[in-house]
Protein backbone atom coordinates (compact mmCIF):
# COMPACT_ATOMS: atom_id res chain seq x y z
CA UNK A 1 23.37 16.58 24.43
CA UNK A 2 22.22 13.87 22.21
CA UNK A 3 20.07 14.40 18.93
CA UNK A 4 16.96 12.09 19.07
CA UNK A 5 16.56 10.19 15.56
CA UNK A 6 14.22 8.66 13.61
CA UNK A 7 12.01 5.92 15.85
CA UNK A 8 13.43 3.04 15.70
CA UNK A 9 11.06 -0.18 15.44
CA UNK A 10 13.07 -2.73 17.83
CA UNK A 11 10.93 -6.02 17.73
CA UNK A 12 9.04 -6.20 20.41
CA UNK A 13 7.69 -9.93 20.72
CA UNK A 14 3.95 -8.96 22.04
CA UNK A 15 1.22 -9.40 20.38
CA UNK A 16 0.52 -6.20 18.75
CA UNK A 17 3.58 -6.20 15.76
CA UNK A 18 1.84 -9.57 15.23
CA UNK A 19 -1.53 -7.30 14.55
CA UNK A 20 -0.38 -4.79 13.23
CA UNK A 21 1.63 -6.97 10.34
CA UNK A 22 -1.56 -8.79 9.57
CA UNK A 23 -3.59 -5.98 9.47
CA UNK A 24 -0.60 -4.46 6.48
CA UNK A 25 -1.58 -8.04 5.02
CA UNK A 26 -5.07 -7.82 5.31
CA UNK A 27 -4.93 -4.02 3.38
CA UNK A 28 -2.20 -5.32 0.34
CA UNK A 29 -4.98 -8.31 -0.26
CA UNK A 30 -7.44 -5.94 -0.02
CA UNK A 31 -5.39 -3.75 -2.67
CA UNK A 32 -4.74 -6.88 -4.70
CA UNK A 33 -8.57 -7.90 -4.63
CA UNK A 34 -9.79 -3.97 -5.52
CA UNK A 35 -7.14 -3.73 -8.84
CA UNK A 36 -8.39 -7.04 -10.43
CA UNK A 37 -11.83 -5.68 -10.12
CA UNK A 38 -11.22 -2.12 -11.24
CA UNK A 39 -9.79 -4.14 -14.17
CA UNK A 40 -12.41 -5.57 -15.24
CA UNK A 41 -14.48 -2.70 -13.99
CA UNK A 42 -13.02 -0.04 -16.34
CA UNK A 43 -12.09 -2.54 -19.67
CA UNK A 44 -14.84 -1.08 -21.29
CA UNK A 45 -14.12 2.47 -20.46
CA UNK A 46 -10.01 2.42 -20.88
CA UNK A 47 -9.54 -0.82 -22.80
CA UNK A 48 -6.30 -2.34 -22.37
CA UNK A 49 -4.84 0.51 -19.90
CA UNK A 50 -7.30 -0.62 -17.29
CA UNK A 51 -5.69 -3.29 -17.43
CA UNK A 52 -2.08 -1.62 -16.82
CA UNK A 53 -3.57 -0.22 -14.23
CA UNK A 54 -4.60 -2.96 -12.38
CA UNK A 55 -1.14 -4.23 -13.16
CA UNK A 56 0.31 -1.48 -11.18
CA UNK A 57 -1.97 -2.05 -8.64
CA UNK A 58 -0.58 -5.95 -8.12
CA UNK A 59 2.49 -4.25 -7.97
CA UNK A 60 1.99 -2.02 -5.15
CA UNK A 61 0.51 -4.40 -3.35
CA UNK A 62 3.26 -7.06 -3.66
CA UNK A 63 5.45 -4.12 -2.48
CA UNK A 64 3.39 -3.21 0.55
CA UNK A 65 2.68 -6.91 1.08
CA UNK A 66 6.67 -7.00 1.21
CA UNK A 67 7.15 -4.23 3.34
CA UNK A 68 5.00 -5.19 6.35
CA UNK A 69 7.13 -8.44 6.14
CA UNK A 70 10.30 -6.72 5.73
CA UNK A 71 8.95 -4.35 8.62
CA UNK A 72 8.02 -6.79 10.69
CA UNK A 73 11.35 -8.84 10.84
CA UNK A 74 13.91 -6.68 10.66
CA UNK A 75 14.45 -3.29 12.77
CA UNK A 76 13.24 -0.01 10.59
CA UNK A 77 13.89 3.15 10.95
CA UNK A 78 10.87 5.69 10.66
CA UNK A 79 7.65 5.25 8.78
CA UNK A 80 8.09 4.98 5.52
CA UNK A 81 5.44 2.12 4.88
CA UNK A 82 2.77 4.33 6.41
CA UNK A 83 3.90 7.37 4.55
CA UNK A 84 3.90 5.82 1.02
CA UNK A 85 0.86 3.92 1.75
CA UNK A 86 -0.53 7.56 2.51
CA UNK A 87 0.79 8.70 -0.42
CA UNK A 88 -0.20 6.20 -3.07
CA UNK A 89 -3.85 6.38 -1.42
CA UNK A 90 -3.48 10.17 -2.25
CA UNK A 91 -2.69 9.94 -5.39
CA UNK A 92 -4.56 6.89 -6.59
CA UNK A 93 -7.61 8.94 -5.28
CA UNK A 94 -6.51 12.38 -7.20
CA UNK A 95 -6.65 10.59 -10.50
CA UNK A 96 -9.98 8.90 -9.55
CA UNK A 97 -11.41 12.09 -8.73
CA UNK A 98 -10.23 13.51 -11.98
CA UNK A 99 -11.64 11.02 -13.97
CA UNK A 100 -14.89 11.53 -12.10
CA UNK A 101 -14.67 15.00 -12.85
CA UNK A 102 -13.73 14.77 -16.62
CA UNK A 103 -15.81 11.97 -17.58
């Protein structure tokens, strides 16, 4: 008997790992665009922090930017871009909800 491992992403040529990497693109500009504004946004609120914060922001979205490419070109084993992008979402939207909620 053989133990079945992670899923293994193997390159398919179709069109769909073509979508599916722009769409990654599409959500890390989206990212990018969202963390300049809440920048801005919240300098009058935090002050400079905002601005760490939207610094971080840049920074996950380089690294998610880089991991659809990375994904993309190279086989991967499992889903760890999905499950950190789940994660991060999680979290970033735990502290905005406790902000909401202490404000």
């Amino acid at each position: 008997m053989s133990e079945a491992g992670p899923a293994r992403h193997v390159g398919d040529h179709g069109l769909q790992p073509h979508r599916t990497e722009l769409a990654w693109r599409r959500t890390s500009l989206s990212l990018l665009a969202v963390s300049v504004a809440a920048g801005k946004v919240l300098e009058p609120v935090l002050g400079p922090a905002s601005w760490g914060l939207a610094g971080l922001g840049l920074v996950l979205a380089c690294a998610l930017a880089w991991g659809s490419y990375h994904r993309s070109r190279l086989e991967v084993t499992g889903a760890r871009l999905v499950t950190t992008c789940a994660v991060v979402t999680v979290v970033l939207g735990a502290g905005a909800l406790l902000y909401v909620l202490t404000a």
